[in-house]
C-alpha atoms as a PDB file:
ATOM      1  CA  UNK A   1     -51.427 -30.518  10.201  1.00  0.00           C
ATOM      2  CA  UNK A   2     -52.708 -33.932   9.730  1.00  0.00           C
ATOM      3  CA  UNK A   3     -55.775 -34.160   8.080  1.00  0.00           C
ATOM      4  CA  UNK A   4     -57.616 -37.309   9.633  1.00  0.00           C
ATOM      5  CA  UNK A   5     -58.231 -34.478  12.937  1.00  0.00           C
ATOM      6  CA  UNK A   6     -60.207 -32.520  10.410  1.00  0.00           C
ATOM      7  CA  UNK A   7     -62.185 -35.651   9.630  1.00  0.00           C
ATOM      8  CA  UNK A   8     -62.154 -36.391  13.415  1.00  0.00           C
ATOM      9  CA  UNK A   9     -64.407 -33.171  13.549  1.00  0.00           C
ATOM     10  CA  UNK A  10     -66.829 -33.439  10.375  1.00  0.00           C
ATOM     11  CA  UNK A  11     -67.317 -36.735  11.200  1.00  0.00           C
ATOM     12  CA  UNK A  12     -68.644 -36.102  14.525  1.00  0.00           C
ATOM     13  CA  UNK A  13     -69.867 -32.581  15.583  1.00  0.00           C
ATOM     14  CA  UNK A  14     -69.892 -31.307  12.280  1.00  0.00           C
ATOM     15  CA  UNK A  15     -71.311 -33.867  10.154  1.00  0.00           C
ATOM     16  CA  UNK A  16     -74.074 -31.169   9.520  1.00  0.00           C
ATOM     17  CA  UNK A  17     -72.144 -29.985   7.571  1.00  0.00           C
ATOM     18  CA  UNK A  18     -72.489 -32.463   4.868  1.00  0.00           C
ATOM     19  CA  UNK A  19     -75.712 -31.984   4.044  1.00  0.00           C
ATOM     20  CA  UNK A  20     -75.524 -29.640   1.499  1.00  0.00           C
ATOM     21  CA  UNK A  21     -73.606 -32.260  -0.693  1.00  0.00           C
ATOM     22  CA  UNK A  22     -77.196 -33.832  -1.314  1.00  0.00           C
ATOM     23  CA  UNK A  23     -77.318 -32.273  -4.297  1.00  0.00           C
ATOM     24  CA  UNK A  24     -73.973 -33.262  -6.075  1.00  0.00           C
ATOM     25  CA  UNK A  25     -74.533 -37.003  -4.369  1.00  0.00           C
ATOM     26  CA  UNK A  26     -77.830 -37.427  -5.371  1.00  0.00           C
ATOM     27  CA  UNK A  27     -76.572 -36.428  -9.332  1.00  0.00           C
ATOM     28  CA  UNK A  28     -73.648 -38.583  -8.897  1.00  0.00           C
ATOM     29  CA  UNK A  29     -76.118 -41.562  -8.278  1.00  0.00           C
ATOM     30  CA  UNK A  30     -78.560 -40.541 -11.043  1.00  0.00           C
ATOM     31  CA  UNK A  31     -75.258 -41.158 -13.739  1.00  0.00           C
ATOM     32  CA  UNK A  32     -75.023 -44.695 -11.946  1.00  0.00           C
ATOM     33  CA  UNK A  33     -78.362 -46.015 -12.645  1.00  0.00           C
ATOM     34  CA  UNK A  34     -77.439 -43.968 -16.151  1.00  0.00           C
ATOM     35  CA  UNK A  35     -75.163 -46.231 -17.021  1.00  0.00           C
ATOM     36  CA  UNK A  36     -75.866 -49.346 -15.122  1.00  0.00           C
ATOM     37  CA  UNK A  37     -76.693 -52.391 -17.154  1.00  0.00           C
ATOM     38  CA  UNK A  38     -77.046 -55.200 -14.432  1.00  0.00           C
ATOM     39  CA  UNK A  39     -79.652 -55.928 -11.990  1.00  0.00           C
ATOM     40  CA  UNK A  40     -77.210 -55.980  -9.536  1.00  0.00           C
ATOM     41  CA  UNK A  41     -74.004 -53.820  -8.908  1.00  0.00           C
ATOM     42  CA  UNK A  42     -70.809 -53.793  -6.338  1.00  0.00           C
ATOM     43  CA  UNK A  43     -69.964 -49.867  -6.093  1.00  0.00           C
ATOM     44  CA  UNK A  44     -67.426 -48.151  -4.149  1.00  0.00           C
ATOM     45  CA  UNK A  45     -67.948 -44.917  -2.313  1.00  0.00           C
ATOM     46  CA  UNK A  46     -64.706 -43.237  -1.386  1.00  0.00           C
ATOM     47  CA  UNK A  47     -65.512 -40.849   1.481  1.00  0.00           C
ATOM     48  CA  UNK A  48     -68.155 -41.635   3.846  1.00  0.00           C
ATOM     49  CA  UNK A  49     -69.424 -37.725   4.505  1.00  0.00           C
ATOM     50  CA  UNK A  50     -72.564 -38.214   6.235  1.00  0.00           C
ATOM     51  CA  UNK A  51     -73.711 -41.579   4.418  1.00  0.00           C
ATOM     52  CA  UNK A  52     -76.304 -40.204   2.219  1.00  0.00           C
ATOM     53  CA  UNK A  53     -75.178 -41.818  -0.574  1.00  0.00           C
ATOM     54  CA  UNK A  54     -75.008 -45.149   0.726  1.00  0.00           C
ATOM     55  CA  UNK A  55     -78.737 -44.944   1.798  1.00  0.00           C
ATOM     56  CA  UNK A  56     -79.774 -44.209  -1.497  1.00  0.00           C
ATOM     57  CA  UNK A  57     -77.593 -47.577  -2.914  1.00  0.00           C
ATOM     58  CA  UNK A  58     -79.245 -49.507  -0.092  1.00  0.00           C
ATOM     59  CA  UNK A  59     -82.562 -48.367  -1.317  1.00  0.00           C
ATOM     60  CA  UNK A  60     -81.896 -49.267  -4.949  1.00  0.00           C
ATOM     61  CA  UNK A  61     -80.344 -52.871  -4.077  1.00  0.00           C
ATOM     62  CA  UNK A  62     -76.706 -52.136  -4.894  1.00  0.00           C
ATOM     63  CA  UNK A  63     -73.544 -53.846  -3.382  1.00  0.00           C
ATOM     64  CA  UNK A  64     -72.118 -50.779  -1.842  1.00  0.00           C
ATOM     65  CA  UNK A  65     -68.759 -50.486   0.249  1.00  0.00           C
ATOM     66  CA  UNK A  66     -67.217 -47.716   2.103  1.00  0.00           C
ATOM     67  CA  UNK A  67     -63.773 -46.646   1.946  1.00  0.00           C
ATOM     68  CA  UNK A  68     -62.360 -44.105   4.557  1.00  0.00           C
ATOM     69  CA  UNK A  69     -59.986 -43.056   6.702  1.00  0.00           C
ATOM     70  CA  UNK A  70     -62.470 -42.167   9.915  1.00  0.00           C
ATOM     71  CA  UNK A  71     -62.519 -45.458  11.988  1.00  0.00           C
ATOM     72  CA  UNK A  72     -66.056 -44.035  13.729  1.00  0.00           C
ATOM     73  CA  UNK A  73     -67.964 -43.982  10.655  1.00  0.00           C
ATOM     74  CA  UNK A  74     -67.362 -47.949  10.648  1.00  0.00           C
ATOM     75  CA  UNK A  75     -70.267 -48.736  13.472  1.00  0.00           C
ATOM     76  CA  UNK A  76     -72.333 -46.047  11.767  1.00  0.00           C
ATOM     77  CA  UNK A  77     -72.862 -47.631   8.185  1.00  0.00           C
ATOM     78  CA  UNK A  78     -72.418 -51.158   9.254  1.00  0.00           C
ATOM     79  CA  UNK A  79     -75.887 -50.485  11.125  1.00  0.00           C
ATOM     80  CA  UNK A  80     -77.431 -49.864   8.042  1.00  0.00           C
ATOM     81  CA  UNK A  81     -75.972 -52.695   5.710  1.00  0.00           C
ATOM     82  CA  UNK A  82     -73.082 -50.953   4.224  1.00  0.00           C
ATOM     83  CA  UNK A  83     -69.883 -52.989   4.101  1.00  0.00           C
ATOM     84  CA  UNK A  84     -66.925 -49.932   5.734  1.00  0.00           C
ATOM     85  CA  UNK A  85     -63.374 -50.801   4.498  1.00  0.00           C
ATOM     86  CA  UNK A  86     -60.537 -48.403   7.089  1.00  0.00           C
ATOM     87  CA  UNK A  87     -58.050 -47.201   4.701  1.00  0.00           C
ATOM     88  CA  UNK A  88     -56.960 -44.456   2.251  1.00  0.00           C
ATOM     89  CA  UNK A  89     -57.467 -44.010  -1.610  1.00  0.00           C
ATOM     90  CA  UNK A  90     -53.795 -44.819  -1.859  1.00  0.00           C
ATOM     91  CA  UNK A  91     -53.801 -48.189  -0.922  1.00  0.00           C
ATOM     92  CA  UNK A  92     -57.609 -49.517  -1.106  1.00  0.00           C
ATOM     93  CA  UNK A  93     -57.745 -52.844   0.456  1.00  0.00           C
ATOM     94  CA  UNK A  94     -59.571 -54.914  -1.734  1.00  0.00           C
ATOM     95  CA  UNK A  95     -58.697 -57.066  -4.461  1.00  0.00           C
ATOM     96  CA  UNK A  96     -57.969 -56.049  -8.165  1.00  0.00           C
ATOM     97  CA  UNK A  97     -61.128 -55.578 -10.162  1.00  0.00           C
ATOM     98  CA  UNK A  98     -63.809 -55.831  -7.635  1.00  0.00           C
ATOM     99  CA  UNK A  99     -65.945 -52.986  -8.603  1.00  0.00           C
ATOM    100  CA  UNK A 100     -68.474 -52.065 -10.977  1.00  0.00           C
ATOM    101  CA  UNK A 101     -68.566 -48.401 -10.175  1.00  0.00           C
ATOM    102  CA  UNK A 102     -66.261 -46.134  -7.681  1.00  0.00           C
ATOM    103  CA  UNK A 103     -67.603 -42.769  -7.034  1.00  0.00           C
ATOM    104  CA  UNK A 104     -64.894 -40.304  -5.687  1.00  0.00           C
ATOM    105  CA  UNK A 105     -66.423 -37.094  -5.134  1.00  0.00           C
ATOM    106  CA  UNK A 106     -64.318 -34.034  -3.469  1.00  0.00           C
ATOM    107  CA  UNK A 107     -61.587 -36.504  -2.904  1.00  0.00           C
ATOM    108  CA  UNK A 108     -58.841 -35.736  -5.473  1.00  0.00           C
ATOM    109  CA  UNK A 109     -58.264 -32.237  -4.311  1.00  0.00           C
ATOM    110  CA  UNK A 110     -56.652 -32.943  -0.672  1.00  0.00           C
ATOM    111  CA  UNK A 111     -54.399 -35.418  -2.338  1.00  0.00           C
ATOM    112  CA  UNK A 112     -50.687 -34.628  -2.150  1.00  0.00           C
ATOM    113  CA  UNK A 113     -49.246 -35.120  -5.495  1.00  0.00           C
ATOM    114  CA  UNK A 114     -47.071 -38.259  -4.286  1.00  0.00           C
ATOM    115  CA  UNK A 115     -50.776 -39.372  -3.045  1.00  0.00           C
ATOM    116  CA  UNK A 116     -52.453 -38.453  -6.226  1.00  0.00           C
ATOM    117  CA  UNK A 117     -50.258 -40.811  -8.257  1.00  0.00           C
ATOM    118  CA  UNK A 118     -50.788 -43.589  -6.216  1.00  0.00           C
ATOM    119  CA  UNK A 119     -54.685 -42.896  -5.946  1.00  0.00           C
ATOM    120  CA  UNK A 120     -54.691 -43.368  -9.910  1.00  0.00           C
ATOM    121  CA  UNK A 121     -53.106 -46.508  -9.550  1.00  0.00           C
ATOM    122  CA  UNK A 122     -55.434 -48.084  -6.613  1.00  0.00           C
ATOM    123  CA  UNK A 123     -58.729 -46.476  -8.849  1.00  0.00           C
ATOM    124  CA  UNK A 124     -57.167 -48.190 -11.944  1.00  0.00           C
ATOM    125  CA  UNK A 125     -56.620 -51.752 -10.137  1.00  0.00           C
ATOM    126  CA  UNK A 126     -59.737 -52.405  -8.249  1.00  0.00           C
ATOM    127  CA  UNK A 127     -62.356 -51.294 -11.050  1.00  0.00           C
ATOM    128  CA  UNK A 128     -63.600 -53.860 -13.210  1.00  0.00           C
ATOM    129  CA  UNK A 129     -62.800 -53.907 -17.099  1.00  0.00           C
ATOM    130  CA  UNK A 130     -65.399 -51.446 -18.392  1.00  0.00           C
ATOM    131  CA  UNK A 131     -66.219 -50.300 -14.994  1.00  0.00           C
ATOM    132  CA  UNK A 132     -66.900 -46.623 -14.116  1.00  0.00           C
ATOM    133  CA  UNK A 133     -65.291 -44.318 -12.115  1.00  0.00           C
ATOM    134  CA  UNK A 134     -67.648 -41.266 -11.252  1.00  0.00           C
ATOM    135  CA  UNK A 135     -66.953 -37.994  -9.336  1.00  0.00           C
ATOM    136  CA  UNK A 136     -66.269 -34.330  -9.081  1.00  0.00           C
ATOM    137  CA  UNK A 137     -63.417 -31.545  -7.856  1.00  0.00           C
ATOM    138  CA  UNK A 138     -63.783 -28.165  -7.111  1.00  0.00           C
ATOM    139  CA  UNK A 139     -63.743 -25.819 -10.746  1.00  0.00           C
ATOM    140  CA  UNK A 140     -60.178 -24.631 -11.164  1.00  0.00           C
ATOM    141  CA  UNK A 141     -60.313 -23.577  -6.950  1.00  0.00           C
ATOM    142  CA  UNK A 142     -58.039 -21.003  -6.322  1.00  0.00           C
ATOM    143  CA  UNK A 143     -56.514 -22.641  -2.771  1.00  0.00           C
ATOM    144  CA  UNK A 144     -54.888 -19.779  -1.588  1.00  0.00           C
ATOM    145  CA  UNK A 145     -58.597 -17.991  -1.076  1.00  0.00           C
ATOM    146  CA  UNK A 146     -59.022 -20.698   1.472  1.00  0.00           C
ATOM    147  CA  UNK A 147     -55.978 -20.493   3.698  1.00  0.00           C
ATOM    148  CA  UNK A 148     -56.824 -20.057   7.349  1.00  0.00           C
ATOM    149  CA  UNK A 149     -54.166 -20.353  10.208  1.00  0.00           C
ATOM    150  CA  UNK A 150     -54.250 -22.060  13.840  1.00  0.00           C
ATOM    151  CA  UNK A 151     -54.461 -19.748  16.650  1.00  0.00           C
ATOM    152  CA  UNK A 152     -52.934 -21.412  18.877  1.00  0.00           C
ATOM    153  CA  UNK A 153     -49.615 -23.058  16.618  1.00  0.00           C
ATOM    154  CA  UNK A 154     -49.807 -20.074  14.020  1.00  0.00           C
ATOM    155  CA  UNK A 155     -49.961 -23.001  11.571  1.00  0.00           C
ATOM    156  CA  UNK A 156     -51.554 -22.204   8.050  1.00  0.00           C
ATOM    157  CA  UNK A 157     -53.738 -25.039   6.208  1.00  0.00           C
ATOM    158  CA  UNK A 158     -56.520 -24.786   3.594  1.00  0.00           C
ATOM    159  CA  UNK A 159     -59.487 -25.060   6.031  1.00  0.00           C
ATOM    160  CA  UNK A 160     -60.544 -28.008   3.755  1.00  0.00           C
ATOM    161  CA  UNK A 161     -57.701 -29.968   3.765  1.00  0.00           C
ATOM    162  CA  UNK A 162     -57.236 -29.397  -0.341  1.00  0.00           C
ATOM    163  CA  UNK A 163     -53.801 -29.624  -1.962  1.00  0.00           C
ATOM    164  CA  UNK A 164     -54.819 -29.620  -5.403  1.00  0.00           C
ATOM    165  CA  UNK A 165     -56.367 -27.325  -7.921  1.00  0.00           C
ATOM    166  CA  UNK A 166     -57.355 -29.216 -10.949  1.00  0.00           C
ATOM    167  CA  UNK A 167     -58.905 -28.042 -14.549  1.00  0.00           C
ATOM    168  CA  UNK A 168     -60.459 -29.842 -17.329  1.00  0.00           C
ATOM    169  CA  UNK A 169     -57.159 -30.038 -19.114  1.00  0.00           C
ATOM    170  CA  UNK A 170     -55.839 -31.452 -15.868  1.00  0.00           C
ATOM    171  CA  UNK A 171     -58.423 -34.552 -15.527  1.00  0.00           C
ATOM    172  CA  UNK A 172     -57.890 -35.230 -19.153  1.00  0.00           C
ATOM    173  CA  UNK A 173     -54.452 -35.993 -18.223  1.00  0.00           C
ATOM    174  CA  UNK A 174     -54.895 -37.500 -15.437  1.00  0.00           C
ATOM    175  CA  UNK A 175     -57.102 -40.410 -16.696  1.00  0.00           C
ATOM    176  CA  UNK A 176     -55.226 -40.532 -19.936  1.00  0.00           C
ATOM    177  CA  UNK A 177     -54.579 -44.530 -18.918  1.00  0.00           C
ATOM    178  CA  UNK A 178     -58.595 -44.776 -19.512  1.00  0.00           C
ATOM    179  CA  UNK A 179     -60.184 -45.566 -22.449  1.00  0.00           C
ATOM    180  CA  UNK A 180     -63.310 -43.553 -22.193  1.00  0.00           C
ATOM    181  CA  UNK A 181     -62.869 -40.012 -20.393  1.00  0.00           C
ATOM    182  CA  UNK A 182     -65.947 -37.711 -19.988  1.00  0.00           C
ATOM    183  CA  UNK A 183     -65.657 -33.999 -18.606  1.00  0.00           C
ATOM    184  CA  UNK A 184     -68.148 -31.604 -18.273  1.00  0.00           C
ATOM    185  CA  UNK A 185     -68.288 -28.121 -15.776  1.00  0.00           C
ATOM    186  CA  UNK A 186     -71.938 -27.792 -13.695  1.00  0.00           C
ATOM    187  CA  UNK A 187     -73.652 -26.771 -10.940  1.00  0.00           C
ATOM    188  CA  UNK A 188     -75.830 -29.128  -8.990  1.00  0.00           C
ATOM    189  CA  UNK A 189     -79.890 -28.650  -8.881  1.00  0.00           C
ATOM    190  CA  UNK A 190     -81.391 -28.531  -5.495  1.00  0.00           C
ATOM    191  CA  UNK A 191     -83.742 -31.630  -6.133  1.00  0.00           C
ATOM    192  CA  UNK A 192     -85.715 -31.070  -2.672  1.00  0.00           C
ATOM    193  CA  UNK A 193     -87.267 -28.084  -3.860  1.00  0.00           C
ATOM    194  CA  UNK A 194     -89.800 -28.236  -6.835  1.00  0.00           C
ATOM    195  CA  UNK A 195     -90.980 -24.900  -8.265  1.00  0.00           C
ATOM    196  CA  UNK A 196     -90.448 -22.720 -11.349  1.00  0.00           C
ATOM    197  CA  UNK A 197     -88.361 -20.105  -9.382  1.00  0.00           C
ATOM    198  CA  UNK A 198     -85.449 -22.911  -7.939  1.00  0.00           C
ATOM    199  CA  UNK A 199     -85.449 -24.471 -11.375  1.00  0.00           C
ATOM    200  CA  UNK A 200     -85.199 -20.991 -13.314  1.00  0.00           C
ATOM    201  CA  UNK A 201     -82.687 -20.111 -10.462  1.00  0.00           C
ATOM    202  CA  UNK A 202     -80.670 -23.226 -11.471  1.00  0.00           C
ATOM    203  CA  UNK A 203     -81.023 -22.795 -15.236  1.00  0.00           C
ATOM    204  CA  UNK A 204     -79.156 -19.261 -14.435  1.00  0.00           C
ATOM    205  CA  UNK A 205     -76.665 -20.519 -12.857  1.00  0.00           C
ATOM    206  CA  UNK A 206     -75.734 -23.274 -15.555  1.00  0.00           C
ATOM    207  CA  UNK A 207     -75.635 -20.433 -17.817  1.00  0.00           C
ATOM    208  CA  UNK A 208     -73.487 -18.504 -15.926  1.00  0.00           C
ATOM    209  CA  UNK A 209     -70.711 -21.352 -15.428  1.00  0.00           C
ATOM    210  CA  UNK A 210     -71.017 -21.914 -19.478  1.00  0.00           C
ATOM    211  CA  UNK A 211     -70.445 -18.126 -19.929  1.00  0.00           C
ATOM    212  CA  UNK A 212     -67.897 -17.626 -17.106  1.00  0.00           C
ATOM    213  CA  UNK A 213     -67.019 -20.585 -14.871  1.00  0.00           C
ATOM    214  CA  UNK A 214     -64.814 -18.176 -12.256  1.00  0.00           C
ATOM    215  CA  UNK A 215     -68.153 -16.292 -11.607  1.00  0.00           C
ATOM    216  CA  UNK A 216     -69.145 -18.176  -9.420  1.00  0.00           C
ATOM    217  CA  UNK A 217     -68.524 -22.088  -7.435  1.00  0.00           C
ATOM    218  CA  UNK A 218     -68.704 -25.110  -9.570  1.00  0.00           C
ATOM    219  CA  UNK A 219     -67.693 -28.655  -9.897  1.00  0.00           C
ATOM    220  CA  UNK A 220     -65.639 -30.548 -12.657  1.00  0.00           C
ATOM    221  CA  UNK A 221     -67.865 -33.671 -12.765  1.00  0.00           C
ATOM    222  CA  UNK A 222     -66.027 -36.405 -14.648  1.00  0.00           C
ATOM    223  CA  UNK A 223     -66.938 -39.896 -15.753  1.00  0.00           C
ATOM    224  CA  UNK A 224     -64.044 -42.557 -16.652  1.00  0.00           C
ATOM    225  CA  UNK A 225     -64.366 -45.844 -18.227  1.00  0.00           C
ATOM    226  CA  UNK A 226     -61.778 -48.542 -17.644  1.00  0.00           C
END
């Protein structure tokens, strides 16, 4: 099954679908103005999702470009100021180190391993020296758990497109090439809702994941430095 119809869909009807990455995205752009040192940035987003975090770049005054594979996001984000590049992870088309940051969240994962390799190799060539490449995969997913089938072709696929499974041990070696790597399991805190009983709720589950991360869902968040 090729995976761009599944993008076809989330893209259009089921962009709702999206939303509750707010949480992870809105984290993922805390850690940029983290470790942001310039009054101005150029920052690549790889996977448009519902465009969330490009309106919060926008809003801080960033440089921010699109990459994805989804030629309908293009008149989308171009409406709102973000510069949409067509194209895949494994062959970005833009020049070698253009970027200050590249966040590529829930990406990795539905990478075929031939894809994968290459990925490392486009992330590697378009960051700046001492640029940062921020993002997240599912916590050691068990894919199989996933596997759905086509009525209509008896076809079985992950029902999220994923191919890969990945650990901490498994990031480590995959940015080996980097000089800074920084790994860390968590859960994501729903920032919309303020009160003592979300927070304590969160505080729970971030003890959990420390405890037992196969409890319950959770993200390997990672931050790379070239």
């Amino acid at each position: 099954m090729k995976q761009n119809k599944i993008w076809e869909y989330f893209q259009g009807e089921g962009i709702d679908n999206f939303n509750s990455a707010k949480y992870r995205l809105y984290f993922l752009f805390s850690q940029v103005k983290k470790y942001n040192n310039k009054s101005n940035i150029s920052i690549l987003n790889i996977g448009v999702g519902s465009g969330y975090f490009e309106e919060l770049c926008i809003e801080a005054g960033w440089d921010i470009h699109s990459l994805d594979i989804d030629k309908n996001v293009k008149d989308r984000l171009n409406k709102k100021g973000v510069k949409v590049h067509i194209g895949t992870i494994g062959l970005i088309p833009l020049d070698d180190n253009y970027f200050d940051f590249i966040i590529c969240s829930e990406v990795l994962e539905h990478l075929s391993d031939d894809q994968l390799k290459n990925a490392l190799h486009e992330l590697y060539r378009v960051i700046k020296p001492n640029g940062y490449i921020i993002g997240t995969v599912p916590n050691n997913e068990d894919t199989s758990q996933s596997i759905t089938i086509c009525p209509s072709c008896n076809h079985k696929f992950h029902r999220w497109g994923h191919h890969q499974s990945f650990t901490k041990i498994d990031l480590n070696k995959l940015f080996s090439k980097f000089s800074d790597v920084k790994i860390k399991i968590r859960v994501f805190k729903d920032f919309t809702k303020i009160s003592v009983l979300h927070y304590l709720k969160y505080l729970i589950r971030s003890f959990i994941v420390k405890i037992d991360p196969s409890f319950i869902y959770s993200n390997i968040f990672f931050i790379v430095k070239k």
